[in-house]
Protein backbone atom coordinates (compact mmCIF):
# COMPACT_ATOMS: atom_id res chain seq x y z
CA UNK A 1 114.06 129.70 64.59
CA UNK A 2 113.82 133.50 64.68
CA UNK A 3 112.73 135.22 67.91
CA UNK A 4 109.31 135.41 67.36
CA UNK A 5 108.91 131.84 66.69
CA UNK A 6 110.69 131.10 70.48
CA UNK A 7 108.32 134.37 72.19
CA UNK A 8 105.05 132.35 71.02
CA UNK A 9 106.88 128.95 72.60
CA UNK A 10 107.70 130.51 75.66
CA UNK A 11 104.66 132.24 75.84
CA UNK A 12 102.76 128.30 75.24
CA UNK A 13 105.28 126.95 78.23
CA UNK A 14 104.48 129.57 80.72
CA UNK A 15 100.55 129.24 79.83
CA UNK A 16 100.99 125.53 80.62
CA UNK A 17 102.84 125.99 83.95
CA UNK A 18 100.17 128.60 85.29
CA UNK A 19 97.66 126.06 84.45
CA UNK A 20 99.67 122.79 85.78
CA UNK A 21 99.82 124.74 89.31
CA UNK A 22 96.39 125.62 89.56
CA UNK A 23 95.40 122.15 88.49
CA UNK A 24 98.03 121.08 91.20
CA UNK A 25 96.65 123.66 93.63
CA UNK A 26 93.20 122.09 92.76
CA UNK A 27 94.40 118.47 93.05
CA UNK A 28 95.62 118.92 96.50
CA UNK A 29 92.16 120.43 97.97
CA UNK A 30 90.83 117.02 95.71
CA UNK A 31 93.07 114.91 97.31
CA UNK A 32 92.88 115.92 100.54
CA UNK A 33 89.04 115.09 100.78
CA UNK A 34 89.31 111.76 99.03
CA UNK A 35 91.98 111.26 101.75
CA UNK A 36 89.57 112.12 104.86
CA UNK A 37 86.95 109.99 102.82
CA UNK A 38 88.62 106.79 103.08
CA UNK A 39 90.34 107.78 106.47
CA UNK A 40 86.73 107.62 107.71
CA UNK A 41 85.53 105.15 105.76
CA UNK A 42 88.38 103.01 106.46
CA UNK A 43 87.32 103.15 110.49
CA UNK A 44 83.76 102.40 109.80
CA UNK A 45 85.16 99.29 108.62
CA UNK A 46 87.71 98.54 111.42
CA UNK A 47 84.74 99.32 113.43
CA UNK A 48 82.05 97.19 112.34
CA UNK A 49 84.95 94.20 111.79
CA UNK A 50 85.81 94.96 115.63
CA UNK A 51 82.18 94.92 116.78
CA UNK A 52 81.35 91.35 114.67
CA UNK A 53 84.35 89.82 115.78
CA UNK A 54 83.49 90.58 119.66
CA UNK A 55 79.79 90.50 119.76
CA UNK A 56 78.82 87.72 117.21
């Protein structure tokens, strides 16, 4: 392979990481909603089980 060749692949690679960490960046933010979500949603459950099991 002649430099060039390895410039244009290392060029590709670094492209790829800058976009793998703003995905990842982007993920987190993502994750950390769906996270609260079912946090929430998860005591709306434990909830409503706790209320039927002492009031039914």
């Amino acid at each position: 392979m002649d430099a060039r060749t390895l410039d244009v692949r290392e060029a590709r690679v670094d492209a790829a990481e800058d976009r793998f960490f703003t995905n990842r960046a982007n993920m987190d933010m993502v994750d950390r909603v769906i996270s609260i979500v079912a946090l929430v949603f998860g005591a709306v459950c434990v909830c409503a089980l706790l209320a039927h099991v002492l009031f039914v």
